[in-house]
PDB file of N, CA and C in Angstrom:
ATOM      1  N   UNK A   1     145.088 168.684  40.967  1.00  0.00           N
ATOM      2  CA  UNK A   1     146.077 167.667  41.254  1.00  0.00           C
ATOM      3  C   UNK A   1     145.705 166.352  40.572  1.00  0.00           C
ATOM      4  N   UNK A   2     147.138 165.409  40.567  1.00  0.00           N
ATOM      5  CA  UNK A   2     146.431 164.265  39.538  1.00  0.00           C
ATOM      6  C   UNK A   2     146.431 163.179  40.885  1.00  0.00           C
ATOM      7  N   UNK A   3     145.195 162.694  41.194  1.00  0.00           N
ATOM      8  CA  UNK A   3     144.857 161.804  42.260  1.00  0.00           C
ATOM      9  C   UNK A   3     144.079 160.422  41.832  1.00  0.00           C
ATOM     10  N   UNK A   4     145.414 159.704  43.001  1.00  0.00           N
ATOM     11  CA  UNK A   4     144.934 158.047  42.555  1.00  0.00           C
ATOM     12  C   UNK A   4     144.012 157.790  43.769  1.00  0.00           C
ATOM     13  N   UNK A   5     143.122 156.670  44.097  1.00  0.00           N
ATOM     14  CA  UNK A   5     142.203 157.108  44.481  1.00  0.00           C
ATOM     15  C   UNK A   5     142.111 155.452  44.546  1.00  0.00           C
ATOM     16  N   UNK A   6     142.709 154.434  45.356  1.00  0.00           N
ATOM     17  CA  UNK A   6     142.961 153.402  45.736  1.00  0.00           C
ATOM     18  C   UNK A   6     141.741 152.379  46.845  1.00  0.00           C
ATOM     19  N   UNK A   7     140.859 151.487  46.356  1.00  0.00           N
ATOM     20  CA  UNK A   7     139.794 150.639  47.553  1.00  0.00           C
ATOM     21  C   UNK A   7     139.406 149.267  46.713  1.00  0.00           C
ATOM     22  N   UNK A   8     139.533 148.766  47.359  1.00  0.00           N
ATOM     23  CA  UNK A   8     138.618 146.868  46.833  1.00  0.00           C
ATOM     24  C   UNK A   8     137.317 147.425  46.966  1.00  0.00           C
ATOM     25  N   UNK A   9     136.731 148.462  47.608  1.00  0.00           N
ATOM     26  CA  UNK A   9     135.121 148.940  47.664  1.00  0.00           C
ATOM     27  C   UNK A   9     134.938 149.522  46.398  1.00  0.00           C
ATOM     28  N   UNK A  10     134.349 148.826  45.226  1.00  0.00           N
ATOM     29  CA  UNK A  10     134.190 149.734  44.019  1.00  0.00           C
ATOM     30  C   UNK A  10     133.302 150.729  43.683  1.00  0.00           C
ATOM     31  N   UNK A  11     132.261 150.483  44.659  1.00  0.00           N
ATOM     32  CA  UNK A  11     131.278 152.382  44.956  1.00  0.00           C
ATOM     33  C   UNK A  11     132.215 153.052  45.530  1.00  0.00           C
ATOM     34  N   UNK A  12     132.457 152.495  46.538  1.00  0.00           N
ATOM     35  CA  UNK A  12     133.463 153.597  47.438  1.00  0.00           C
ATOM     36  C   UNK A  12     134.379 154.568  46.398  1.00  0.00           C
ATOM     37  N   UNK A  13     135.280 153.741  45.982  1.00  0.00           N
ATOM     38  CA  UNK A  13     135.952 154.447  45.420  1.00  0.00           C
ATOM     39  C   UNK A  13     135.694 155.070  43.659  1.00  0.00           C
ATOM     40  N   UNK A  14     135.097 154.556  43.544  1.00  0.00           N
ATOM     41  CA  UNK A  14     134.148 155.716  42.543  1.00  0.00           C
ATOM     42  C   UNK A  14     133.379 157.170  42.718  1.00  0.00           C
ATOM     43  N   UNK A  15     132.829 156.530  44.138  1.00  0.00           N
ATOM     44  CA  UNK A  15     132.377 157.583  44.619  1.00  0.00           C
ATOM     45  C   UNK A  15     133.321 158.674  45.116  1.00  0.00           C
ATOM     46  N   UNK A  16     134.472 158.637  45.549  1.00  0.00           N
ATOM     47  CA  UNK A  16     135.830 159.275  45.812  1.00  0.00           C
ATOM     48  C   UNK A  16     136.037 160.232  44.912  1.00  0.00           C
ATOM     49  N   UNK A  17     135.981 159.498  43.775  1.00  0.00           N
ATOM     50  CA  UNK A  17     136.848 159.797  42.525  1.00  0.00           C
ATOM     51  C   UNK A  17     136.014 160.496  42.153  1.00  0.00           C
ATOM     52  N   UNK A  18     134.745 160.539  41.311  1.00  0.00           N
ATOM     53  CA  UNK A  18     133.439 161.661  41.071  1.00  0.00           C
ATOM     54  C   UNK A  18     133.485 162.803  41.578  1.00  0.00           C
ATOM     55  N   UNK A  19     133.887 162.475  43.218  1.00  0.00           N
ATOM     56  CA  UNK A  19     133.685 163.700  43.983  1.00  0.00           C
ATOM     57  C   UNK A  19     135.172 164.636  44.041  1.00  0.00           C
ATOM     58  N   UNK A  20     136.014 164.224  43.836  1.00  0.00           N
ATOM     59  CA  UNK A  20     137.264 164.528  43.943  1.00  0.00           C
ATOM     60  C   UNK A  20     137.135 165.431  41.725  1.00  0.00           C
ATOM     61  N   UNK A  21     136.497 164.737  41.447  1.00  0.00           N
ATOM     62  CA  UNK A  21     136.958 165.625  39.951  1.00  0.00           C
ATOM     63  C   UNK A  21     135.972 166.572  39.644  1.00  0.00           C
ATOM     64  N   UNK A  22     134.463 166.269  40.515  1.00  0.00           N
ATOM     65  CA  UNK A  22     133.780 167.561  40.653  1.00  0.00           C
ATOM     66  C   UNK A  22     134.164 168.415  41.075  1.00  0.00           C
ATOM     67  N   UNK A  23     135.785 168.288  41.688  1.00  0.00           N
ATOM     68  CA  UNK A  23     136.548 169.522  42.489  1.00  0.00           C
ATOM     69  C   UNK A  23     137.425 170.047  41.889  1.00  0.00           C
ATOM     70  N   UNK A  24     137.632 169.273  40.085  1.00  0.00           N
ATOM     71  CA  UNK A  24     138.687 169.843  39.575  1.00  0.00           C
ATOM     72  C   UNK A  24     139.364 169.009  39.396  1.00  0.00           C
ATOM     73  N   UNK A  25     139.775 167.549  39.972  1.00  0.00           N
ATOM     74  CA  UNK A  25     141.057 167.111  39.790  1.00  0.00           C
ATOM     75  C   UNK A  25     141.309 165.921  38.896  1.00  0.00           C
ATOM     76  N   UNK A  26     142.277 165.955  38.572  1.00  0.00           N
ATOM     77  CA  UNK A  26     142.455 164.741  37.521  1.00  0.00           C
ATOM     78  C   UNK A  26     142.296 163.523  38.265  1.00  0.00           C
ATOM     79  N   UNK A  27     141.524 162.320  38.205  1.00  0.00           N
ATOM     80  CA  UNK A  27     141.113 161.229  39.377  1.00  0.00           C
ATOM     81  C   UNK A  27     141.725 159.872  38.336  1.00  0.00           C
ATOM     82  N   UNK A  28     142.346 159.065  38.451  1.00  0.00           N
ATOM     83  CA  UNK A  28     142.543 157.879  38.629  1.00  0.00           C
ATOM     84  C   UNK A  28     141.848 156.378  39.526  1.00  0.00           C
ATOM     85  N   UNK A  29     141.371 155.311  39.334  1.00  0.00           N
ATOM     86  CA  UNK A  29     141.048 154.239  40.511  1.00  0.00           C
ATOM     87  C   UNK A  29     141.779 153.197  40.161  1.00  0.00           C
ATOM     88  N   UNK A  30     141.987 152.323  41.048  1.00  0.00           N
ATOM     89  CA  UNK A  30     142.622 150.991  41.285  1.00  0.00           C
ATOM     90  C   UNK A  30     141.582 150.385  42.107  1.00  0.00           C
ATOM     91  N   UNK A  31     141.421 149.182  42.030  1.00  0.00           N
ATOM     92  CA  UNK A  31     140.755 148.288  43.206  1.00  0.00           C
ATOM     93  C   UNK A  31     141.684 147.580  43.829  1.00  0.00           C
ATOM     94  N   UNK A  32     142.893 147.617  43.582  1.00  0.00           N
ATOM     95  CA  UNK A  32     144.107 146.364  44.434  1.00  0.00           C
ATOM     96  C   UNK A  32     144.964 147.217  44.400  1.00  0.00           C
ATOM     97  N   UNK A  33     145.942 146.429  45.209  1.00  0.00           N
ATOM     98  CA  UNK A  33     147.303 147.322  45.301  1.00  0.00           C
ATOM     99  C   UNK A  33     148.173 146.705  44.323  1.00  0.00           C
ATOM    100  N   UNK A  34     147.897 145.987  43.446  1.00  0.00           N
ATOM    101  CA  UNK A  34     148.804 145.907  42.362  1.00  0.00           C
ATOM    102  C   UNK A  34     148.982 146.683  40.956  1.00  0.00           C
ATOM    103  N   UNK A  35     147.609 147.306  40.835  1.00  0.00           N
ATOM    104  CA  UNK A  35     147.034 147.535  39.921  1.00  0.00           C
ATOM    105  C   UNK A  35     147.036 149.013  40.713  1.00  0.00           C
ATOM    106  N   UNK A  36     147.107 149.394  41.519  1.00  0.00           N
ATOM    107  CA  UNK A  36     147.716 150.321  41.934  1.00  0.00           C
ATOM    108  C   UNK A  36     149.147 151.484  42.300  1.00  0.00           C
ATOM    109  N   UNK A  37     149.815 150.381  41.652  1.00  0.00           N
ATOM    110  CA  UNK A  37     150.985 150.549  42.123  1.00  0.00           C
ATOM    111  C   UNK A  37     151.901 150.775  40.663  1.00  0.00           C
ATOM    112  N   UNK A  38     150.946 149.787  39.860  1.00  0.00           N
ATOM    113  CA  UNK A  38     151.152 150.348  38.106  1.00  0.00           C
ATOM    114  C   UNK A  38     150.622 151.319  37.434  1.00  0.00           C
ATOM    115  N   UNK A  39     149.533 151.700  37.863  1.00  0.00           N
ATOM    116  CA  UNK A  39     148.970 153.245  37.756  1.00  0.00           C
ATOM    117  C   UNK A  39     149.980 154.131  38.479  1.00  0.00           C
ATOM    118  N   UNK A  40     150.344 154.155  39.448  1.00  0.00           N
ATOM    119  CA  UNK A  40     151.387 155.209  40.177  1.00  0.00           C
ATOM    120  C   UNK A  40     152.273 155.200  39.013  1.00  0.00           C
ATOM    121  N   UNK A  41     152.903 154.183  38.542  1.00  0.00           N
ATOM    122  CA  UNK A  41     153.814 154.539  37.735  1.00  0.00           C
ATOM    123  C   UNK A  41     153.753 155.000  36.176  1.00  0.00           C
ATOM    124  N   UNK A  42     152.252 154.882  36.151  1.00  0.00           N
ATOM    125  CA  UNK A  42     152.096 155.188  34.765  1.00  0.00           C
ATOM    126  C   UNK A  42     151.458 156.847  34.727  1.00  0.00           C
ATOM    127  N   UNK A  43     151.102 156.818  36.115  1.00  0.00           N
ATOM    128  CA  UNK A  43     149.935 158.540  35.944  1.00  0.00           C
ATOM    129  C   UNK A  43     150.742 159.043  36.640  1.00  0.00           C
ATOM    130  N   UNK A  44     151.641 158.784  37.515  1.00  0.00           N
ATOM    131  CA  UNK A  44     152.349 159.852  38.218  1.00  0.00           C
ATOM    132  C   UNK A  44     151.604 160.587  39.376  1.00  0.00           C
ATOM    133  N   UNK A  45     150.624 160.271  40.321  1.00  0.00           N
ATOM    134  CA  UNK A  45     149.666 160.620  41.216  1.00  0.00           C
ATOM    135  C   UNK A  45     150.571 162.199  41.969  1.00  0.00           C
ATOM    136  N   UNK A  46     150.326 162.832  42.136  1.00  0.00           N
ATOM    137  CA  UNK A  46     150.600 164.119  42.644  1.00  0.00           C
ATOM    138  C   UNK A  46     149.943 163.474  44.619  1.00  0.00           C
ATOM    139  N   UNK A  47     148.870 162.891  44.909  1.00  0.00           N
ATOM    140  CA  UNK A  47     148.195 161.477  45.733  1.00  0.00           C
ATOM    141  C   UNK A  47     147.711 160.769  45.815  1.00  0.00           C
ATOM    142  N   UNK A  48     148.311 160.017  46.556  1.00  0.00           N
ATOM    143  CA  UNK A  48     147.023 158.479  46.478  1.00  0.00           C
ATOM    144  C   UNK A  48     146.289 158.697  47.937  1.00  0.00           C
ATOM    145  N   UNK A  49     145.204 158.482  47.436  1.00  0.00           N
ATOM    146  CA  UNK A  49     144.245 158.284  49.018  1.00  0.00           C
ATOM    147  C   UNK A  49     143.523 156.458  48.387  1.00  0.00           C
ATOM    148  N   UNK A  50     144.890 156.003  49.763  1.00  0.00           N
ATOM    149  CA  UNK A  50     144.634 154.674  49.609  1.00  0.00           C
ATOM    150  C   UNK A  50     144.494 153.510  50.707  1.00  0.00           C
ATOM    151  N   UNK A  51     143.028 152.883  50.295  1.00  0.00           N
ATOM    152  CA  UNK A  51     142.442 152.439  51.722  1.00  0.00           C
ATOM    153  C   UNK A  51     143.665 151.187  52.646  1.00  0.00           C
ATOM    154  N   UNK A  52     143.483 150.829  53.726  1.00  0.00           N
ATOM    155  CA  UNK A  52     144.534 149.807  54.141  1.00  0.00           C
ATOM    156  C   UNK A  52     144.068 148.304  53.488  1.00  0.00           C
ATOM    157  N   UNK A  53     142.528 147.889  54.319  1.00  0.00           N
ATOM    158  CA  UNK A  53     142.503 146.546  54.467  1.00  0.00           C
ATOM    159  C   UNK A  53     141.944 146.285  53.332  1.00  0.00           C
ATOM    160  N   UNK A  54     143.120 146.079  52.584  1.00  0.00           N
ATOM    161  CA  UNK A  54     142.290 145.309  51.091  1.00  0.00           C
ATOM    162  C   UNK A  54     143.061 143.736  51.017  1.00  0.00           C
ATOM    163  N   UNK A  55     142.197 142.882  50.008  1.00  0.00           N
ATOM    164  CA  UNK A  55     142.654 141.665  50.048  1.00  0.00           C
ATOM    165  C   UNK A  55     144.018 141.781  49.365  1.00  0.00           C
ATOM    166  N   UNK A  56     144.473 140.756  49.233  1.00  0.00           N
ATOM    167  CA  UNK A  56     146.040 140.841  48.559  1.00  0.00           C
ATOM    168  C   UNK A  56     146.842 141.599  48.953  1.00  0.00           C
ATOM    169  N   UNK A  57     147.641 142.516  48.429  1.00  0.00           N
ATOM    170  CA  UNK A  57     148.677 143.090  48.743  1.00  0.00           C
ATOM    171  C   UNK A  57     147.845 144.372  49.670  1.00  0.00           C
ATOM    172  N   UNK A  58     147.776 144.064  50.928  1.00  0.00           N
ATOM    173  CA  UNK A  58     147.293 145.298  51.496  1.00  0.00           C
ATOM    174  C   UNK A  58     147.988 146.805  51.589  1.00  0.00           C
ATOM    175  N   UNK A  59     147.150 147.563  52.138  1.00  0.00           N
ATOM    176  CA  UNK A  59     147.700 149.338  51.785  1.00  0.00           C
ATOM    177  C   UNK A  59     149.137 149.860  52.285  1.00  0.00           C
ATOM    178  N   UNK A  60     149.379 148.860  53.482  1.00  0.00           N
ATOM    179  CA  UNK A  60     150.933 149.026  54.453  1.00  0.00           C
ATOM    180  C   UNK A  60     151.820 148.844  53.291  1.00  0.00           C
ATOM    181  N   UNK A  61     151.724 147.454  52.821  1.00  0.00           N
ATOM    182  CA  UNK A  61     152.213 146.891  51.421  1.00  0.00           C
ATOM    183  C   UNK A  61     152.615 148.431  50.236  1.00  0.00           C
ATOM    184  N   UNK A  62     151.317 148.715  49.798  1.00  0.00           N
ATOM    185  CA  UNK A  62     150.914 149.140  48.704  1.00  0.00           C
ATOM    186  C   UNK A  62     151.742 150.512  49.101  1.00  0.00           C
ATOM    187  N   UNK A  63     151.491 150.964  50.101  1.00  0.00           N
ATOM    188  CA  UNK A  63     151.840 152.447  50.522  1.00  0.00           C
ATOM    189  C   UNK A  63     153.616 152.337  50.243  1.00  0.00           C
ATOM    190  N   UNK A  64     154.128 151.223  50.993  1.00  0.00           N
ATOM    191  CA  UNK A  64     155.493 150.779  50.718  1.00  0.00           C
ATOM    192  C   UNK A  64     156.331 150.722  48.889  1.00  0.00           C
ATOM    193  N   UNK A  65     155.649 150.026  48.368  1.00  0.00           N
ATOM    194  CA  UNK A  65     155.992 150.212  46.698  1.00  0.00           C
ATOM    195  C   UNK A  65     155.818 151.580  45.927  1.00  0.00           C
ATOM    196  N   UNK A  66     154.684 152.140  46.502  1.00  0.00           N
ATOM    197  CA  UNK A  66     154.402 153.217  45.761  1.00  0.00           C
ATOM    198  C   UNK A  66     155.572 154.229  46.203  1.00  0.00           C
ATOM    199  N   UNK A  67     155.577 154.473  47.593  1.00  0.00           N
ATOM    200  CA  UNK A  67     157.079 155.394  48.252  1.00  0.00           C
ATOM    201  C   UNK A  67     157.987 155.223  47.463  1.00  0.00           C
ATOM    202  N   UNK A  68     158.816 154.149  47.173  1.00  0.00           N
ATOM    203  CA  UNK A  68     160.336 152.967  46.747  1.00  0.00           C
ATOM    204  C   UNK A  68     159.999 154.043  45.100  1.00  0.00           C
ATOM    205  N   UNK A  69     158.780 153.824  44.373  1.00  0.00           N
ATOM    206  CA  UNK A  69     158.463 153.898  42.780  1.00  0.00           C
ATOM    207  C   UNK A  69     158.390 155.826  42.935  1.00  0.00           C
ATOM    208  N   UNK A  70     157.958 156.504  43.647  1.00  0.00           N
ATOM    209  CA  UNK A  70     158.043 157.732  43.383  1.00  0.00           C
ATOM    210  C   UNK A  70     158.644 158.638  44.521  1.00  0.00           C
ATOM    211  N   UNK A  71     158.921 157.729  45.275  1.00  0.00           N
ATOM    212  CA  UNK A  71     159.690 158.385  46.276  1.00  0.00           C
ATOM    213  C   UNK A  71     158.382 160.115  47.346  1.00  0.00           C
ATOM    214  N   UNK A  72     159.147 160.989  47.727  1.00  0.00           N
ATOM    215  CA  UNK A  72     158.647 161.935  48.310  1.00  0.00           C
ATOM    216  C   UNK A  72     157.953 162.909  46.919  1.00  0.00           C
ATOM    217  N   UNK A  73     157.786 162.731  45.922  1.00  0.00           N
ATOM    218  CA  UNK A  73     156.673 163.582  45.255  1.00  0.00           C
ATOM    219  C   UNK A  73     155.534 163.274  44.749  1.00  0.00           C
ATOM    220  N   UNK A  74     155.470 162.139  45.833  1.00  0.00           N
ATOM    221  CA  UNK A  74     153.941 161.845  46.088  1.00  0.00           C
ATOM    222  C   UNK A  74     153.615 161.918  47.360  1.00  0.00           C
ATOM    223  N   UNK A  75     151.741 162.099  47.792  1.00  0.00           N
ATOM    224  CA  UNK A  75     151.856 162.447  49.124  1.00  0.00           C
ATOM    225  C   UNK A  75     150.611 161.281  49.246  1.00  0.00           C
ATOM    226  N   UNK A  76     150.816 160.403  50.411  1.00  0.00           N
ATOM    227  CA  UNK A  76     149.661 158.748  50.358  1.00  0.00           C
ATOM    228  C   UNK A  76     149.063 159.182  51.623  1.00  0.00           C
ATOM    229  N   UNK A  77     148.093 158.938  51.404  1.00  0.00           N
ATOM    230  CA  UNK A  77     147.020 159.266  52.719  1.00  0.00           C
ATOM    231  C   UNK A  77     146.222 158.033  52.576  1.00  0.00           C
ATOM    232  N   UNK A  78     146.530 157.656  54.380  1.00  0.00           N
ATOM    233  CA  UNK A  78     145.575 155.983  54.466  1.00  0.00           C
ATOM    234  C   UNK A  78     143.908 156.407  54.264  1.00  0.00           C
ATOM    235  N   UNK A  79     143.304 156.448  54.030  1.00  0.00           N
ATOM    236  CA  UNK A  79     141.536 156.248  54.232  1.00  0.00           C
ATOM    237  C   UNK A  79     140.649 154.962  54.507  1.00  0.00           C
ATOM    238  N   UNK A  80     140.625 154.808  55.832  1.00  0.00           N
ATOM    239  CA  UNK A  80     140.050 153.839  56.015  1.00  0.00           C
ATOM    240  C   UNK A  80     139.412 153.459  57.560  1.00  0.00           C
ATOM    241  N   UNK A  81     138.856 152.477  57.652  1.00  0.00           N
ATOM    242  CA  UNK A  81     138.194 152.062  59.187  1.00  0.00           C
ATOM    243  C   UNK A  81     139.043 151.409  60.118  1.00  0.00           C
ATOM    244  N   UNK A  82     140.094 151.342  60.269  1.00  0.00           N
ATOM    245  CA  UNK A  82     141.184 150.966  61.214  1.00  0.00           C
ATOM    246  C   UNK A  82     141.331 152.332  61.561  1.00  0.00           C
ATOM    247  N   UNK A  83     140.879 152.553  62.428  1.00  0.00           N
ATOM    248  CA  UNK A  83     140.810 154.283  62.905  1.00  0.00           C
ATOM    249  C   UNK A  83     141.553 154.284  64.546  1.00  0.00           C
ATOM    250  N   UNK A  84     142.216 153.339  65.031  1.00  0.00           N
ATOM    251  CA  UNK A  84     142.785 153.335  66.678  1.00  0.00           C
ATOM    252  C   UNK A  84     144.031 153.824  66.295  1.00  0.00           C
ATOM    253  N   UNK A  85     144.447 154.460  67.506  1.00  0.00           N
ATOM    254  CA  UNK A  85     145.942 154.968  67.446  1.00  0.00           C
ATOM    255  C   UNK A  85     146.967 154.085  66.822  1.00  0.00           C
ATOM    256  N   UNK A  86     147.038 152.781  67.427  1.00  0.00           N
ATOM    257  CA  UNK A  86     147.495 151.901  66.612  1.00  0.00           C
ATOM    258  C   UNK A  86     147.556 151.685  65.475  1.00  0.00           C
ATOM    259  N   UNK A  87     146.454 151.804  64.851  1.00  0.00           N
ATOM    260  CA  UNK A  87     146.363 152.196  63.403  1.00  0.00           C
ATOM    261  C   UNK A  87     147.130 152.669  62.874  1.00  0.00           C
ATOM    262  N   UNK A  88     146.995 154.182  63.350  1.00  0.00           N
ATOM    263  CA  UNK A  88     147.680 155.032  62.871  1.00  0.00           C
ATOM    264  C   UNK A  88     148.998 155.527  62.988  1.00  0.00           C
ATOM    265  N   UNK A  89     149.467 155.267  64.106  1.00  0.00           N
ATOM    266  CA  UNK A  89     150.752 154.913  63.790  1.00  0.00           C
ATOM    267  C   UNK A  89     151.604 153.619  63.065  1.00  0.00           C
ATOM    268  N   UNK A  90     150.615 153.084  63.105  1.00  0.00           N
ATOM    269  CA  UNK A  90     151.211 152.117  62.263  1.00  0.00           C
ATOM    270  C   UNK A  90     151.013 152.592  60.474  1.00  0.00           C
ATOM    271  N   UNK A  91     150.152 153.035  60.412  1.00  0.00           N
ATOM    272  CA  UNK A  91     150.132 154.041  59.116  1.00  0.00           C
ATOM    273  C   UNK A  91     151.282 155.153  59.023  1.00  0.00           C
ATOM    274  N   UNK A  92     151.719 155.489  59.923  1.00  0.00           N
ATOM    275  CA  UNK A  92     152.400 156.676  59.927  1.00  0.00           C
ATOM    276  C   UNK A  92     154.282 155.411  59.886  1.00  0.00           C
ATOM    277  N   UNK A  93     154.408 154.372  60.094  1.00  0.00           N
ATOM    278  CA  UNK A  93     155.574 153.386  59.975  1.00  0.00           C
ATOM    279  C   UNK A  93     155.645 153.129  58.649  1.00  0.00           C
ATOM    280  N   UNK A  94     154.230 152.627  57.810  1.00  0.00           N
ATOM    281  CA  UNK A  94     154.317 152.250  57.174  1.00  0.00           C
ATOM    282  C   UNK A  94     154.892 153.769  55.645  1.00  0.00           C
ATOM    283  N   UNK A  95     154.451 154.747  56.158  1.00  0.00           N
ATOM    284  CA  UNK A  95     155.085 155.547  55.258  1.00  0.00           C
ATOM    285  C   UNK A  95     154.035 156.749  54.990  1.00  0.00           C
ATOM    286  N   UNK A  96     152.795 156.545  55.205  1.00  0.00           N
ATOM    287  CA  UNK A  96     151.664 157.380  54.873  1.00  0.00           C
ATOM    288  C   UNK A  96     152.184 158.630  55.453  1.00  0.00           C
ATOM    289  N   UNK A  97     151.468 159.219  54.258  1.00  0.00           N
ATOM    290  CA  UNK A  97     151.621 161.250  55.030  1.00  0.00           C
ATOM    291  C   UNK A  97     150.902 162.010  55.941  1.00  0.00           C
ATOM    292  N   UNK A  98     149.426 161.249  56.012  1.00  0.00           N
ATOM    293  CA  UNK A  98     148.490 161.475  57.193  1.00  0.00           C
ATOM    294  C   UNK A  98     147.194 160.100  56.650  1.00  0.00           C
ATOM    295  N   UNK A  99     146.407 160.104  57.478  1.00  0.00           N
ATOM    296  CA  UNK A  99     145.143 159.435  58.080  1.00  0.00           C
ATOM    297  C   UNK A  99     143.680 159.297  58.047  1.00  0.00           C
ATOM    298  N   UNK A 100     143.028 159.545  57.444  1.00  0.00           N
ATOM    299  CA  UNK A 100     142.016 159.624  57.439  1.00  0.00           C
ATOM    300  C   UNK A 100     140.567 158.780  57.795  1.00  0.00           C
ATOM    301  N   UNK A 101     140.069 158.387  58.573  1.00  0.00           N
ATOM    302  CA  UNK A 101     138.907 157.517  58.752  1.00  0.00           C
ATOM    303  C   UNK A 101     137.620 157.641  57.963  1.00  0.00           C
ATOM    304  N   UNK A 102     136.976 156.547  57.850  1.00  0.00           N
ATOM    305  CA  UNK A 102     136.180 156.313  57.044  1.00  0.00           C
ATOM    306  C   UNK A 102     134.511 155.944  57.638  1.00  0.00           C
ATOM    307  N   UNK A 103     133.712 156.775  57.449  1.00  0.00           N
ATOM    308  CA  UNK A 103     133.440 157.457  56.165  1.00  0.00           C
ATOM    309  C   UNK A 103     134.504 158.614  56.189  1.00  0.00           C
ATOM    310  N   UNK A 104     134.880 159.088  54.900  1.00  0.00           N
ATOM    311  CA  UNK A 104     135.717 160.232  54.819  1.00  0.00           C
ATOM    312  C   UNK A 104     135.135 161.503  55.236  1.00  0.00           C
ATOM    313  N   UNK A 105     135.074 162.490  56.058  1.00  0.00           N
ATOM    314  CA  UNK A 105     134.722 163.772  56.637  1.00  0.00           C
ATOM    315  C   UNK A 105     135.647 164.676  54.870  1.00  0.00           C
ATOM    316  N   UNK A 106     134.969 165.159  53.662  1.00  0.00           N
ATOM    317  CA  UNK A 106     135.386 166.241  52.908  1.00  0.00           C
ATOM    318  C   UNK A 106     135.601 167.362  53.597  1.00  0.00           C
ATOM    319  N   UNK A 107     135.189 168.127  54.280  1.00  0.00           N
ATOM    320  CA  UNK A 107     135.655 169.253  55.230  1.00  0.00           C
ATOM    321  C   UNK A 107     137.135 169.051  55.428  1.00  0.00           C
ATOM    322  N   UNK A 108     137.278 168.109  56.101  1.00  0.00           N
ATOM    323  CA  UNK A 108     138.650 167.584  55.597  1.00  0.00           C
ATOM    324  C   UNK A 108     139.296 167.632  55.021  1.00  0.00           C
ATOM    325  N   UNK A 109     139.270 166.554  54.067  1.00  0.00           N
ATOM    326  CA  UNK A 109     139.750 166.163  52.853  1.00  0.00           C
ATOM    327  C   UNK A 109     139.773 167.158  52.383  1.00  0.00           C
ATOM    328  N   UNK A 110     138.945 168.507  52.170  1.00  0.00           N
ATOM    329  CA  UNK A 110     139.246 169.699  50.861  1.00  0.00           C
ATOM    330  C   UNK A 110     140.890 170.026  51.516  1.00  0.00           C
ATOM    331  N   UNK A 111     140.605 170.009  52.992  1.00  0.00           N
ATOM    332  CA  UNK A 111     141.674 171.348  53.904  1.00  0.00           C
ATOM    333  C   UNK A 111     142.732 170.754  53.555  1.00  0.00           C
ATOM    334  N   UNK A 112     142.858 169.268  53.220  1.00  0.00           N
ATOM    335  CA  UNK A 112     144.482 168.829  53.000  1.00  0.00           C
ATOM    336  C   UNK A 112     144.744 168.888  51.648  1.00  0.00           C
ATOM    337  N   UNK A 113     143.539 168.923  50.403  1.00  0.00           N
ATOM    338  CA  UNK A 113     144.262 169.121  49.796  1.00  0.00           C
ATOM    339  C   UNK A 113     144.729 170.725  49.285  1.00  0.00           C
ATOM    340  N   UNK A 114     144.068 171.589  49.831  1.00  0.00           N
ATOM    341  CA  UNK A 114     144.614 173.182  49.689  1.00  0.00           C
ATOM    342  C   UNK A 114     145.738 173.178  50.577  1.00  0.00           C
ATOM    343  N   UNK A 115     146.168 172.316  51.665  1.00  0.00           N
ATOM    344  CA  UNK A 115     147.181 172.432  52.274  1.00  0.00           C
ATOM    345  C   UNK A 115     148.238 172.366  50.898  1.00  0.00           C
ATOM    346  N   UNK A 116     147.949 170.817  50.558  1.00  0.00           N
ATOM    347  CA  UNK A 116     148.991 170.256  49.776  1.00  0.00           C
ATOM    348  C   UNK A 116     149.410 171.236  48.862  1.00  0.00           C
ATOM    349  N   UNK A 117     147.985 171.816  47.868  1.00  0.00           N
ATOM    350  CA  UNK A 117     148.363 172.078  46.682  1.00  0.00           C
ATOM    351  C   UNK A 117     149.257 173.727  47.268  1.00  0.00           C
ATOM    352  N   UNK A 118     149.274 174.089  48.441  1.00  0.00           N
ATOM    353  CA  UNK A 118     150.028 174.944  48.718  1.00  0.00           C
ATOM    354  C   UNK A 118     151.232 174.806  49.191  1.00  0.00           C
ATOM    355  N   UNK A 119     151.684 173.654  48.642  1.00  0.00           N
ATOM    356  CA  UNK A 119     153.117 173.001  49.258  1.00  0.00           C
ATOM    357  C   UNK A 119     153.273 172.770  50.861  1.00  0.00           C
ATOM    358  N   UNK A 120     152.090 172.566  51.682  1.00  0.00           N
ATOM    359  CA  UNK A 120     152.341 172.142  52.883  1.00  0.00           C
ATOM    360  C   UNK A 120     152.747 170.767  53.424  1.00  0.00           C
TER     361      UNK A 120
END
């Protein structure tokens, strides 16, 4: 899958991305949601796993433009430490496809994306 791979944490999300293409997949990064949101439109993300609390245009934000720019054939998954129900439904308003807390559990992360890549 071609995955954007969205954090102001620039290990973090390097480290994402390394690990995500040691799995095969085409990886993309952004550190902002602006610069995120122009990569969506230029790589075409199949997903973004993209954190919330970043400075500037945060992920509620970011998750919002990216939806509007590719609509439903992309699938955005929040990753991040706002982990209360609240959170997450508020992730789930803002448009995200599911949730993830941080540190990221891969056990995980593999299962959604064999979900995905199986059209789930």
């Amino acid at each position: 899958m071609r995955i954007l791979v969205v954090d102001d944490n620039q290990d973090g999300a390097e480290t994402m991305a390394r690990g995500l293409q040691l799995l095969g997949h085409d990886t993309r990064i952004a550190f902002n949601g602006g610069s995120a949101v122009k990569l969506s439109g230029l790589f075409k993300p199949d997903l973004v796993l993209l954190d919330i609390a970043m400075s500037g245009i945060d992920g509620y934000e970011t998750c919002g433009v990216i939806r509007d720019l590719l609509g439903d054939t992309v699938r955005i998954i929040a990753v991040t430490g706002l982990n209360s129900s609240e959170d997450r439904l508020r992730s789930t308003q803002a448009g995200f496809d599911d949730h993830l807390g941080k540190p990221v559990d891969w056990v995980v992360l593999k299962g959604m994306l064999v979900a995905f890549s199986a059209g789930e």
